[in-house]
N, C-alpha and C. Protein backbone atom coordinates (compact mmCIF):
# COMPACT_ATOMS: atom_id res chain seq x y z
N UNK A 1 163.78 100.10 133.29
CA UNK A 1 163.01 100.48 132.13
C UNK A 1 163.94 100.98 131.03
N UNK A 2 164.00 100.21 130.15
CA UNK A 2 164.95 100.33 128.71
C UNK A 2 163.83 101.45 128.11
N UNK A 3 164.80 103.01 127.67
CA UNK A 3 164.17 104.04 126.69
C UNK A 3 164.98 104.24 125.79
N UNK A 4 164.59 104.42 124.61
CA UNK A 4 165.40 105.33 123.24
C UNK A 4 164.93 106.20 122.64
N UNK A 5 165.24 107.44 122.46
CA UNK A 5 164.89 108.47 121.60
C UNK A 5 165.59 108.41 120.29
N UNK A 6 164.75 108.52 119.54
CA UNK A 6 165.95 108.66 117.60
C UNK A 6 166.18 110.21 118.10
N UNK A 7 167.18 110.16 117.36
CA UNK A 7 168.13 111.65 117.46
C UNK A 7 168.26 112.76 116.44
N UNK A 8 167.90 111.47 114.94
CA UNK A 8 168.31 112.21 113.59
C UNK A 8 167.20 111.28 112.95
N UNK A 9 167.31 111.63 111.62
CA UNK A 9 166.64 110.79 110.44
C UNK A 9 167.26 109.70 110.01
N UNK A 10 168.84 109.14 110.34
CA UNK A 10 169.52 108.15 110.50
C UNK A 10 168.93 106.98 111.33
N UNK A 11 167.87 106.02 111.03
CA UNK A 11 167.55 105.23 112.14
C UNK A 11 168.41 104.51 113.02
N UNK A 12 169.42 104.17 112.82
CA UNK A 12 171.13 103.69 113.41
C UNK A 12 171.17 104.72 114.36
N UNK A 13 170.40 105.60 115.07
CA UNK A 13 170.95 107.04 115.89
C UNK A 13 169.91 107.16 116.43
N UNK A 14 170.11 106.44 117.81
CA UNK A 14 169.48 107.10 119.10
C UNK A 14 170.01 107.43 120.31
N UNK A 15 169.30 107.38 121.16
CA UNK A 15 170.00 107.67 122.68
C UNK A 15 169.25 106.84 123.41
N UNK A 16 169.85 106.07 124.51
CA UNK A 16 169.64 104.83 125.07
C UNK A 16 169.98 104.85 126.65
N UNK A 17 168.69 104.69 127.23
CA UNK A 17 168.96 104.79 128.90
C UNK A 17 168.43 103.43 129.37
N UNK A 18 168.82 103.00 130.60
CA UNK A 18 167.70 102.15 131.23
C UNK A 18 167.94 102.25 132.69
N UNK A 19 166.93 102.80 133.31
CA UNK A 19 166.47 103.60 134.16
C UNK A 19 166.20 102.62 135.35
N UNK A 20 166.87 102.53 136.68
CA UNK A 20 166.54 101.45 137.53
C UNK A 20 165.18 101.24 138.01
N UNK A 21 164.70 102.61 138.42
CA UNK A 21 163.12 102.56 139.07
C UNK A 21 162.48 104.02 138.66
N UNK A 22 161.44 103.75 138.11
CA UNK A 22 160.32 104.89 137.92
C UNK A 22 159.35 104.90 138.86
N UNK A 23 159.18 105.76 139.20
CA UNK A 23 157.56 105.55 140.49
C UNK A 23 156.78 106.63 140.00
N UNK A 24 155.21 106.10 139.80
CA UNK A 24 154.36 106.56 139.43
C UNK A 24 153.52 106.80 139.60
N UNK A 25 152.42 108.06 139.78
CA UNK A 25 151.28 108.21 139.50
C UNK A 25 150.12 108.75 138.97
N UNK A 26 149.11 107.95 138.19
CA UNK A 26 148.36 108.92 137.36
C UNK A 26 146.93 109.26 137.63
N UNK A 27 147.23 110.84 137.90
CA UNK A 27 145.87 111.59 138.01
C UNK A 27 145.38 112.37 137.59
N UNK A 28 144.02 112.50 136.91
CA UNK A 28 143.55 113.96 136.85
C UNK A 28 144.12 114.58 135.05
N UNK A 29 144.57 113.19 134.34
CA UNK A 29 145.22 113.40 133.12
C UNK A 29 146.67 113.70 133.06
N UNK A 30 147.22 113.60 134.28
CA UNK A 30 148.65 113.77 134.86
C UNK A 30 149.60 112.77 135.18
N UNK A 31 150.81 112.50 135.14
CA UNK A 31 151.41 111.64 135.16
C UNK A 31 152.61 112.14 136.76
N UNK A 32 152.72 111.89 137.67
CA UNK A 32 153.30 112.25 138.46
C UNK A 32 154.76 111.17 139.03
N UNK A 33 155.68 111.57 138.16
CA UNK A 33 156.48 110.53 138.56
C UNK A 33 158.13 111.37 139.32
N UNK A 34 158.84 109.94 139.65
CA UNK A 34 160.32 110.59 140.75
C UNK A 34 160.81 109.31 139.97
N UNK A 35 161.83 109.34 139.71
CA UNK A 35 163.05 108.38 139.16
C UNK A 35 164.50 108.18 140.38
N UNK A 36 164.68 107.04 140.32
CA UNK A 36 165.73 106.81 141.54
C UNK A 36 166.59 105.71 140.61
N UNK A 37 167.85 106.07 140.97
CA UNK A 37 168.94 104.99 140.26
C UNK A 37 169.84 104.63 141.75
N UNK A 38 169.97 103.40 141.12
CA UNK A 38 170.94 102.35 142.54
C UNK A 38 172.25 103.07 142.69
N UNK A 39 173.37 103.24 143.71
CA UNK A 39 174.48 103.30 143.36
C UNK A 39 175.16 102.47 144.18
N UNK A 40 176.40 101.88 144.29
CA UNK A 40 177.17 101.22 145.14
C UNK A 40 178.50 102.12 145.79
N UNK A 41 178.42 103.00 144.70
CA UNK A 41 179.47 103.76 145.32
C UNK A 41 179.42 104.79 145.99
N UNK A 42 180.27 105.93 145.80
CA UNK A 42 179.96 107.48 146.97
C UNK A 42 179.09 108.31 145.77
N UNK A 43 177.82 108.23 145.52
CA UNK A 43 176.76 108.66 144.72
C UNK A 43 177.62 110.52 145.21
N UNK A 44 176.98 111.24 143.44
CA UNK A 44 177.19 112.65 143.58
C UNK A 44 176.05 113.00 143.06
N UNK A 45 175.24 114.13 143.63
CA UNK A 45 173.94 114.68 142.70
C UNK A 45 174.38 116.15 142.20
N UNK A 46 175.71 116.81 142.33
CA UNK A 46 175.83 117.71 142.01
C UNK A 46 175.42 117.83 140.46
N UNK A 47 174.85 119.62 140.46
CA UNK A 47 174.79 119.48 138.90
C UNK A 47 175.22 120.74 138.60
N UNK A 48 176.48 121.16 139.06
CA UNK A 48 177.78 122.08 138.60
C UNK A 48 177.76 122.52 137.49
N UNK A 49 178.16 120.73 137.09
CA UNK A 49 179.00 121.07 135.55
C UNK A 49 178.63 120.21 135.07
N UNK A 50 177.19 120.50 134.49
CA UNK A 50 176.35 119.97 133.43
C UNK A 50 176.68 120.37 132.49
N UNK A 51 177.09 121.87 132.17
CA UNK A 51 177.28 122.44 131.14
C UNK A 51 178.91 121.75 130.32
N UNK A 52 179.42 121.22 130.89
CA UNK A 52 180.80 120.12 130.41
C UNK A 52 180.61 119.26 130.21
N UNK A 53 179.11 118.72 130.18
CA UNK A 53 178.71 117.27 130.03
C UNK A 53 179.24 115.71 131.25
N UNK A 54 179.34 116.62 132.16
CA UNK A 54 179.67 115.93 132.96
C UNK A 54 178.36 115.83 134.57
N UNK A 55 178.36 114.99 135.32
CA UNK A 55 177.27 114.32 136.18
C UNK A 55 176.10 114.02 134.93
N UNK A 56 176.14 113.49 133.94
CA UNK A 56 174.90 113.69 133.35
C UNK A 56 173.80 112.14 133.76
N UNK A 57 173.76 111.74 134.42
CA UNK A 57 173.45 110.45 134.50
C UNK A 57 171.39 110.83 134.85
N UNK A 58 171.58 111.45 136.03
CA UNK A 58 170.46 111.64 136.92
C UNK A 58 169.57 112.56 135.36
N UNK A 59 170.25 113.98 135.13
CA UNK A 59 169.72 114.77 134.12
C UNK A 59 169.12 113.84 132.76
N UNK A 60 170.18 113.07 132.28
CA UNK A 60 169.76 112.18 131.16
C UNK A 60 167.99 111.18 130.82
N UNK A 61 168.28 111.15 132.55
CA UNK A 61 166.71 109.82 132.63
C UNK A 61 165.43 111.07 132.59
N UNK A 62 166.01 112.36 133.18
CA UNK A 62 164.84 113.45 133.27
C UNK A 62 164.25 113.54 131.70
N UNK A 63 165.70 113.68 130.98
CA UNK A 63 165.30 113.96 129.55
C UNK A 63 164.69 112.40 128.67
N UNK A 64 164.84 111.42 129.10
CA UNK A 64 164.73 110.47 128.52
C UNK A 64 163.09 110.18 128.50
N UNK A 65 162.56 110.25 129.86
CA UNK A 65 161.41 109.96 130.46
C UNK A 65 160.65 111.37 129.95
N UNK A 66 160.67 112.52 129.67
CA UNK A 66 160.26 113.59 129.13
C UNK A 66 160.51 113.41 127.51
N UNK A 67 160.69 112.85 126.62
CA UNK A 67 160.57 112.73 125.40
C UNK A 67 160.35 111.07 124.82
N UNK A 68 159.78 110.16 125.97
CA UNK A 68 159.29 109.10 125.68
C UNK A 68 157.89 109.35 125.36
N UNK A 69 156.95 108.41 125.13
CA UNK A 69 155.72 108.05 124.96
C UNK A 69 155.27 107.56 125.82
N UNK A 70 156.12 106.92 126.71
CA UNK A 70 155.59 105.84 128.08
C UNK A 70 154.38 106.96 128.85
N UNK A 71 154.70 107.90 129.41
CA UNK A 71 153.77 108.86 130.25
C UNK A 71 152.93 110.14 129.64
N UNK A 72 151.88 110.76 130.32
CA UNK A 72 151.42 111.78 129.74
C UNK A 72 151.44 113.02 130.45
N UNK A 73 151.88 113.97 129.79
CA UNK A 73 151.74 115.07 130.89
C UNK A 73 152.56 115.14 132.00
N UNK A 74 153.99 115.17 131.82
CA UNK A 74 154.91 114.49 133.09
C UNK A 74 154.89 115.82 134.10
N UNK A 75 154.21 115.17 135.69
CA UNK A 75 154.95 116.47 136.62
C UNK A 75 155.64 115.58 137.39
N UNK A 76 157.15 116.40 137.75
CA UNK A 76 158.71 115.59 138.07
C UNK A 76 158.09 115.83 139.44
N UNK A 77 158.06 114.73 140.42
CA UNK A 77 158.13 114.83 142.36
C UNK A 77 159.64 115.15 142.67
N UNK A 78 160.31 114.44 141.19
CA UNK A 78 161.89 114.22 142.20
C UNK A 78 162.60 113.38 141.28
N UNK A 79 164.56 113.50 141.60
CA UNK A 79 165.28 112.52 140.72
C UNK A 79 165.86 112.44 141.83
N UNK A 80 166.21 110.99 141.74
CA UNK A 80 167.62 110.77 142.94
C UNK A 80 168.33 109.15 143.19
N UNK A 81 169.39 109.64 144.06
CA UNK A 81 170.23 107.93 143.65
C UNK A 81 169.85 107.50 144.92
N UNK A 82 169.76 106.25 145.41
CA UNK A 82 169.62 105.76 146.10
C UNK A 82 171.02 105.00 146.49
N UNK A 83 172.21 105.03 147.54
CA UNK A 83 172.95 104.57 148.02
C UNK A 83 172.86 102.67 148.28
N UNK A 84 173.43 101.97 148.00
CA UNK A 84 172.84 100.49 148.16
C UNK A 84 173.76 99.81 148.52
N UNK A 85 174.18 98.29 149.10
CA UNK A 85 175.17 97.73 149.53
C UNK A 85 176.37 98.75 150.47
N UNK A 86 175.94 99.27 151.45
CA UNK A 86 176.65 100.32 152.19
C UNK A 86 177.07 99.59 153.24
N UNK A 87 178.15 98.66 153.63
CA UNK A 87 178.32 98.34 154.48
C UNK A 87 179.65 98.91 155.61
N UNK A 88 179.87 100.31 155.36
CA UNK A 88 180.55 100.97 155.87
C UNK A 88 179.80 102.36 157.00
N UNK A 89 179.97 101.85 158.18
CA UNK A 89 178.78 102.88 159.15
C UNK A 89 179.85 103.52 160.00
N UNK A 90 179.45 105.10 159.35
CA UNK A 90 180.36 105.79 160.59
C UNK A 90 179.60 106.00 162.09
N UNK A 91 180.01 105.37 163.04
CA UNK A 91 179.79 105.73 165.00
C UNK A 91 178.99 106.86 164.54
N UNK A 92 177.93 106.40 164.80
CA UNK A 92 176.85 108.00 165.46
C UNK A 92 176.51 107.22 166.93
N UNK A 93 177.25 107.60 168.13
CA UNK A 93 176.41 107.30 169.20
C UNK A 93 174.22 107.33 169.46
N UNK A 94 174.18 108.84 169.01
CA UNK A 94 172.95 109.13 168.79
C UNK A 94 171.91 108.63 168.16
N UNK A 95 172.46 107.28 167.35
CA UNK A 95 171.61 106.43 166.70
C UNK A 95 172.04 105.16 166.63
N UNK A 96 171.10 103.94 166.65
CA UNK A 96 171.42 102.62 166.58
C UNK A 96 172.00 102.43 165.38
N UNK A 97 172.26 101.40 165.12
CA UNK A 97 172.71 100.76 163.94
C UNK A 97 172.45 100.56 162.88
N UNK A 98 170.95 100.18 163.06
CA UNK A 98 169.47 99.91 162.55
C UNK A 98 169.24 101.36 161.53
N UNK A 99 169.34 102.69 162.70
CA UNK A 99 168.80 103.86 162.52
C UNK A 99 169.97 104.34 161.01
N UNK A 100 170.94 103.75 161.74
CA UNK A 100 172.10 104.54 160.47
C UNK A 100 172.05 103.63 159.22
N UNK A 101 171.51 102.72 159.20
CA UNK A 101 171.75 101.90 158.12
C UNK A 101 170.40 102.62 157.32
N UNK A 102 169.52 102.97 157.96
CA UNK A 102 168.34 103.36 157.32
C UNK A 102 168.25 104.54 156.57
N UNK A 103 169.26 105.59 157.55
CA UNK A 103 169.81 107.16 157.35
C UNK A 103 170.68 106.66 155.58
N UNK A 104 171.86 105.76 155.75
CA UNK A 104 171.89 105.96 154.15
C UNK A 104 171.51 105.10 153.11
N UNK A 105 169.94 104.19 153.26
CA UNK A 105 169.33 104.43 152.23
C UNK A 105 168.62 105.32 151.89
N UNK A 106 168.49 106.58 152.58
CA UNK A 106 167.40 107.43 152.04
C UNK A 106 167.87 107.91 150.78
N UNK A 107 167.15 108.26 150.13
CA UNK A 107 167.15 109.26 148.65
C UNK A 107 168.40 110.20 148.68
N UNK A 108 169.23 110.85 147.79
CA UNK A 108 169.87 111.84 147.41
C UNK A 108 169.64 112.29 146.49
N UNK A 109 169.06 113.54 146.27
CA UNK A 109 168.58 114.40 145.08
C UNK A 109 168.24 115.44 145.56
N UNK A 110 167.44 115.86 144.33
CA UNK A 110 166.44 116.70 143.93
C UNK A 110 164.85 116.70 143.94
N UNK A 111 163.98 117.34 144.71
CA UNK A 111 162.50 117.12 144.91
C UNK A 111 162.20 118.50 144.17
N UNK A 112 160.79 118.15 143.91
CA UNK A 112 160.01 119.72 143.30
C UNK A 112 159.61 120.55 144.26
N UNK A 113 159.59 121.86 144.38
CA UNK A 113 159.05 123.03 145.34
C UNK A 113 157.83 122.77 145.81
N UNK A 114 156.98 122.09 144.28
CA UNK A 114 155.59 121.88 145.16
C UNK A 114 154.73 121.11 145.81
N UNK A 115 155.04 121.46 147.24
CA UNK A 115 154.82 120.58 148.41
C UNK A 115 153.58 120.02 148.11
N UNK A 116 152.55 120.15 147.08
CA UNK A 116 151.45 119.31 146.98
C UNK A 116 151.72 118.01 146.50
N UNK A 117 152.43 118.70 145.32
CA UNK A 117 152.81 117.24 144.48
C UNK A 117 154.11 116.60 145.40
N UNK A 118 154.61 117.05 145.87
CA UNK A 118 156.05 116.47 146.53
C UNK A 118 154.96 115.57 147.84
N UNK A 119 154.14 115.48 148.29
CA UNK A 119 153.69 115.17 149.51
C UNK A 119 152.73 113.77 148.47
N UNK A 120 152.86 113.77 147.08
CA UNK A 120 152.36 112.75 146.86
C UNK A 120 153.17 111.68 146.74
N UNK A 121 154.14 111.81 146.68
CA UNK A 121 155.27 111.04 146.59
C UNK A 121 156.31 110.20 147.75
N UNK A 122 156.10 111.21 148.57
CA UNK A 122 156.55 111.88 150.20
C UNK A 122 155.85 112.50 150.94
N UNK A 123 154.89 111.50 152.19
CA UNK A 123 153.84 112.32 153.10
C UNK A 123 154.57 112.99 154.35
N UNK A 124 155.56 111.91 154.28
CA UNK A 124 156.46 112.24 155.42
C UNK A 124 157.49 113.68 155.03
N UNK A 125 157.38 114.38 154.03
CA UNK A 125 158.88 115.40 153.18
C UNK A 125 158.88 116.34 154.98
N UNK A 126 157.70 116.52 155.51
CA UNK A 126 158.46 117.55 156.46
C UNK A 126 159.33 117.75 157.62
N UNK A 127 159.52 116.45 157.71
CA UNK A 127 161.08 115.82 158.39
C UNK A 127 161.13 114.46 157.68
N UNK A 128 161.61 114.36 156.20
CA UNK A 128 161.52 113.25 155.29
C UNK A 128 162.18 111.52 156.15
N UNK A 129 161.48 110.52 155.60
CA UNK A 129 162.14 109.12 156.19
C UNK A 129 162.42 108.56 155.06
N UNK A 130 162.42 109.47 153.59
CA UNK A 130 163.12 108.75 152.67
C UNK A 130 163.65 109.77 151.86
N UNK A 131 163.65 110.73 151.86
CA UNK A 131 164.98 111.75 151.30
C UNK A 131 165.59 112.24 152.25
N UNK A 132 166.79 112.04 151.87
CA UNK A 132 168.08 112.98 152.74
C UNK A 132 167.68 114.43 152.52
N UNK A 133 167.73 115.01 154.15
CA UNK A 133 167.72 116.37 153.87
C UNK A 133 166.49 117.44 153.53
N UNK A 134 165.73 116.44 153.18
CA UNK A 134 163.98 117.39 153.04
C UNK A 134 163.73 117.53 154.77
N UNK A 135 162.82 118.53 154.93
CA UNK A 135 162.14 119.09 155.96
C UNK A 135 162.26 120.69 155.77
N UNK A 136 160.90 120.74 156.55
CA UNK A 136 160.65 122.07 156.76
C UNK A 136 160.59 122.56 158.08
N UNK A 137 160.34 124.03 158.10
CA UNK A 137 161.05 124.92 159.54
C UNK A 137 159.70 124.72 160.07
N UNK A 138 159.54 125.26 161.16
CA UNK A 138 158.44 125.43 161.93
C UNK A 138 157.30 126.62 160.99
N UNK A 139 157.61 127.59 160.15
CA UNK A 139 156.87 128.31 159.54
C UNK A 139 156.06 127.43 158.17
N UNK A 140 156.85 126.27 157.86
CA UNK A 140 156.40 125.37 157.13
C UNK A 140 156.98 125.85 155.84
N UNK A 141 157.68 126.69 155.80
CA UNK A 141 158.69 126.35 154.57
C UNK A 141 159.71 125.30 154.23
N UNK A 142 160.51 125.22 153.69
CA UNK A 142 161.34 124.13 153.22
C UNK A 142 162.63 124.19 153.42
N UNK A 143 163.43 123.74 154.44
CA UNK A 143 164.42 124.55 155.05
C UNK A 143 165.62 124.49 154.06
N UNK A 144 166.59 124.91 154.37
CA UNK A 144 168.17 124.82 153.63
C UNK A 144 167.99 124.17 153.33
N UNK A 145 168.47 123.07 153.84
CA UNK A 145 168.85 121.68 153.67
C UNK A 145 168.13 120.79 152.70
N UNK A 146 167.19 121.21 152.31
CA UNK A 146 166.33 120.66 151.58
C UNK A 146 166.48 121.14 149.78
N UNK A 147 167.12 120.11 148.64
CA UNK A 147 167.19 120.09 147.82
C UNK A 147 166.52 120.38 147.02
N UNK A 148 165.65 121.39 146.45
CA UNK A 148 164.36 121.60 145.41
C UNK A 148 164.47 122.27 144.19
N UNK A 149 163.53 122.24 143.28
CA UNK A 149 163.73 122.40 142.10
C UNK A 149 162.24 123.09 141.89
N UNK A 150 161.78 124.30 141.33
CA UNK A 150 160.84 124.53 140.59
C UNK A 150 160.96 123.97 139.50
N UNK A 151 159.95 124.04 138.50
CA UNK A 151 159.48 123.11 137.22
C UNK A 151 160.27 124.34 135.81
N UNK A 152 160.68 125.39 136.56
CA UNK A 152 161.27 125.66 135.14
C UNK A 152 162.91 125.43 135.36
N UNK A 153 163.18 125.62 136.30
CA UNK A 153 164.15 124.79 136.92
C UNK A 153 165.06 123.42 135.95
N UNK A 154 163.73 122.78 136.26
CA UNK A 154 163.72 121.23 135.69
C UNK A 154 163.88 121.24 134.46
N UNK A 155 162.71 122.13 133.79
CA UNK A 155 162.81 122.15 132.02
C UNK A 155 164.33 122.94 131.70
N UNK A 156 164.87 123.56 132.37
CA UNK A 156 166.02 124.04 131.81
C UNK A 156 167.25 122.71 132.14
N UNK A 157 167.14 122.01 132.99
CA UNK A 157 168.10 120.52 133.30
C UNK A 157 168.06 119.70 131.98
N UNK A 158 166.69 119.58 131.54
CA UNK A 158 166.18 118.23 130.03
C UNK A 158 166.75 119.37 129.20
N UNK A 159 166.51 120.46 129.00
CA UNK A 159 167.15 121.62 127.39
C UNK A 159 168.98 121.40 127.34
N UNK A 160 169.29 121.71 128.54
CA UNK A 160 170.78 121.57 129.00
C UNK A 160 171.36 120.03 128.40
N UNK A 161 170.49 118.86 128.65
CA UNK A 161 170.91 117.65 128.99
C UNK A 161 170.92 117.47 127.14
N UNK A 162 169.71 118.16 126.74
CA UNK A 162 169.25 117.43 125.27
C UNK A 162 170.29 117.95 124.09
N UNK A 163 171.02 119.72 124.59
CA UNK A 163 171.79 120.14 123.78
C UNK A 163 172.93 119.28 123.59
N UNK A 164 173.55 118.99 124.99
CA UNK A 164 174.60 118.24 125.30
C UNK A 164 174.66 116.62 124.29
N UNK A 165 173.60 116.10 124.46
CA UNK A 165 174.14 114.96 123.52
C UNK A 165 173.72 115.13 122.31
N UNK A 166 173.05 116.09 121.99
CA UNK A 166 173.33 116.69 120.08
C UNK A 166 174.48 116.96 120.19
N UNK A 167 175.00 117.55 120.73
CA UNK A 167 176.59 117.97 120.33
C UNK A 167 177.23 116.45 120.59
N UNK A 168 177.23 116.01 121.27
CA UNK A 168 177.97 114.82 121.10
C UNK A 168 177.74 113.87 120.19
N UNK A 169 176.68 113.77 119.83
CA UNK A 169 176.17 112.79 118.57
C UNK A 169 176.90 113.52 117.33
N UNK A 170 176.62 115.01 117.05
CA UNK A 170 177.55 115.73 116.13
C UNK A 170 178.95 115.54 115.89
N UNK A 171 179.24 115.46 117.20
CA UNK A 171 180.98 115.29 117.06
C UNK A 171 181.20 114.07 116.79
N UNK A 172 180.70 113.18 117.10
CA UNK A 172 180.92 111.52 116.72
C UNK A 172 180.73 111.46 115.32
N UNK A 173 179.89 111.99 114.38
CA UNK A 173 179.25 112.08 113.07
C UNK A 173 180.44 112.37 112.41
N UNK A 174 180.65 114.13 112.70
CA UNK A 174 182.07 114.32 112.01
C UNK A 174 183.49 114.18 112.96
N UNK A 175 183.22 113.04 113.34
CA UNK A 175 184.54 112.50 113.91
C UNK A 175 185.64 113.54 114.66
N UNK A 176 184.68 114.11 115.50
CA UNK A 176 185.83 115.80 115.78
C UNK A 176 185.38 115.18 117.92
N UNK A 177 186.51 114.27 118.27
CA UNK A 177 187.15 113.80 119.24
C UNK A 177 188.36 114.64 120.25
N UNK A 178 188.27 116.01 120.28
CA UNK A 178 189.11 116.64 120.73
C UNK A 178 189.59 116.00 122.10
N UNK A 179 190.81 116.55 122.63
CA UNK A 179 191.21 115.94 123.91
C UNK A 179 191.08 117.55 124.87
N UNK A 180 190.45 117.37 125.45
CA UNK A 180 190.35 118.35 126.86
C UNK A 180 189.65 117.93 127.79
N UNK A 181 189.97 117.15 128.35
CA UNK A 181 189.55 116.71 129.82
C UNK A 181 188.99 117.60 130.73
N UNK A 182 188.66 117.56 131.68
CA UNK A 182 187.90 118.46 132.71
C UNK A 182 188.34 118.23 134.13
N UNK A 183 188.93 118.89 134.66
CA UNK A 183 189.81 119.11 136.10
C UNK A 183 188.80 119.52 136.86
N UNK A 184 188.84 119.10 138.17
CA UNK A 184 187.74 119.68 138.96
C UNK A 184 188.71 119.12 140.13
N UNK A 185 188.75 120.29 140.82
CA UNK A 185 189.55 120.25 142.17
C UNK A 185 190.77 119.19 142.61
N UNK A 186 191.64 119.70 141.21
CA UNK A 186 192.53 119.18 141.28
C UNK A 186 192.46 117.25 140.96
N UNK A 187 191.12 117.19 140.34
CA UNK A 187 190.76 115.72 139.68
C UNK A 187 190.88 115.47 138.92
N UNK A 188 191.57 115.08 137.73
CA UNK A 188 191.48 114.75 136.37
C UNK A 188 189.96 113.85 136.29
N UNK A 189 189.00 114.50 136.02
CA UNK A 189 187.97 113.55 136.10
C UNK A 189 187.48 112.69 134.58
N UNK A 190 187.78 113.65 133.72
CA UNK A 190 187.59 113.81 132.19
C UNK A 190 188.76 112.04 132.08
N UNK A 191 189.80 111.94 132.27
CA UNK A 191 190.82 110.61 132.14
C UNK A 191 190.65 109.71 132.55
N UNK A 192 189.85 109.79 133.78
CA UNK A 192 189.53 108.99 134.91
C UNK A 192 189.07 107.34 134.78
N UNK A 193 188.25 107.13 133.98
CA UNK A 193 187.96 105.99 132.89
C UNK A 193 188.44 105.63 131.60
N UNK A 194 189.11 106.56 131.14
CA UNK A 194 189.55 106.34 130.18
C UNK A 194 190.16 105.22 129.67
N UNK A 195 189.93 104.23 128.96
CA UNK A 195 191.30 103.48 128.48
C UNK A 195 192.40 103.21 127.42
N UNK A 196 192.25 104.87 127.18
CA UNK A 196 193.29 105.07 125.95
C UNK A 196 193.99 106.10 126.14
N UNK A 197 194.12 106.00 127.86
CA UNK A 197 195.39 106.82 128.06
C UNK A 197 196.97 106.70 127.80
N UNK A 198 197.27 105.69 127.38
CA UNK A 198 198.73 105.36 127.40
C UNK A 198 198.68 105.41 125.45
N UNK A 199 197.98 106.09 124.82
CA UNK A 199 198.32 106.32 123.54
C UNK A 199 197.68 107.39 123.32
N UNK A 200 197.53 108.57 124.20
CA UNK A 200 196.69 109.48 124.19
C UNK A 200 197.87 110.86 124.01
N UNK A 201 198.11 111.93 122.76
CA UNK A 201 198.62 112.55 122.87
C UNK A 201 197.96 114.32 123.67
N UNK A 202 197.66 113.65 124.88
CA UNK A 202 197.13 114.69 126.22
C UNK A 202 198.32 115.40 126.69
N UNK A 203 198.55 116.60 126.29
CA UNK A 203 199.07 118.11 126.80
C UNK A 203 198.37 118.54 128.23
N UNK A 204 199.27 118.92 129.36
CA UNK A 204 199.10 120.19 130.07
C UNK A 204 197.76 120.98 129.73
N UNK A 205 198.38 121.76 128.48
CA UNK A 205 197.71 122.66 127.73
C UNK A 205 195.94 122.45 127.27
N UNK A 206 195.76 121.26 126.92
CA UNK A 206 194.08 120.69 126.89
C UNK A 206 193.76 120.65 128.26
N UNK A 207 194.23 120.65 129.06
CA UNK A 207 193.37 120.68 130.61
C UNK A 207 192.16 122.15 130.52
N UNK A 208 190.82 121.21 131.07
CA UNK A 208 189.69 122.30 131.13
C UNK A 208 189.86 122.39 132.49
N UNK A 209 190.17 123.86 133.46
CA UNK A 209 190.11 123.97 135.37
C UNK A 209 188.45 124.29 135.20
């Protein structure tokens, strides 16, 4: 699903996603949807260092799908990547082949706290067969392991996500391209794609730890 938001009064200026899968449903004047994107590679859902503008991928479609027109009344079930073409299985004796291949397509994300709406999405969430890591304890809470998000939660992810590419649309405007990359455990992650490193006058000193 191709979305754009205008950004400014410049019609040349929007922001542009396209979103692998939306899942939907509408009730009650409500729009109840979970967004899932493909990955091929070692998918990350961390959301650390949002505030560096960095993992923004998953956050972006939250904000995209929350300031479209497509839905009404959005309540979030869930965001998450879905692992795909995995043809690398580590030996679990304890499970067939079958079983592990199944273990990583499940979901990686984020679900909402509320097990009403999360159970519309997911009947199975209390030992989940399609998110990694949902289930609940025997008291019927939602154990560790289980990734969740209340809804103000969420609205603070789309505020976070929406500041972030005003400032970037800003800096592109007045052409203010600083170099400070972003280090994360000893990763140059900020360079990592880059392809204007070999004319890039990058200092030591611009490193963000």
């Amino acid at each position: 699903q191709r979305i754009a938001i205008p950004l400014s009064n410049n019609p040349h200026i929007e922001f542009k996603g396209f979103i692998d899968k939306i899942m939907y449903k509408e009730k009650d004047g409500n729009t109840y949807l979970s967004i899932i994107d493909y990955k091929t590679g070692n998918p990350s859902i961390k959301l650390d260092h949002l505030k560096y503008g960095l993992s923004m991928q998953l956050p972006s479609y939250l904000y995209l799908t929350s300031k479209s027109k497509l839905f009404d009344n959005i309540k979030y079930c869930g965001f998450y990547l879905q692992h795909i073409l995995d043809n690398e299985i580590k030996i679990d004796s304890r499970k067939s082949f079958l079983e592990q291949k199944k273990d990583n397509l499940k979901l990686q994300g984020y679900s909402t706290n509320d097990l009403t709406r999360l159970s519309m999405f997911d009947d199975s969430y209390e030992n989940s067969m399609m998110i990694k890591g949902l289930k609940t304890k025997l008291d019927g809470e939602l154990s560790s392991t289980s990734k969740v998000l209340n809804d103000l939660e969420i609205d603070e992810i789309i505020s976070l996500c929406e500041s972030k590419i005003k400032e970037s649309i800003n800096d592109i405007l007045n052409a203010n391209f600083q170099i400070n990359p972003k280090i994360i455990k000893d990763e140059n992650v900020g360079c990592k794609f880059c392809h204007f490193k070999d004319i890039c006058y990058h200092k030591e000193k611009d490193n963000v730890y």
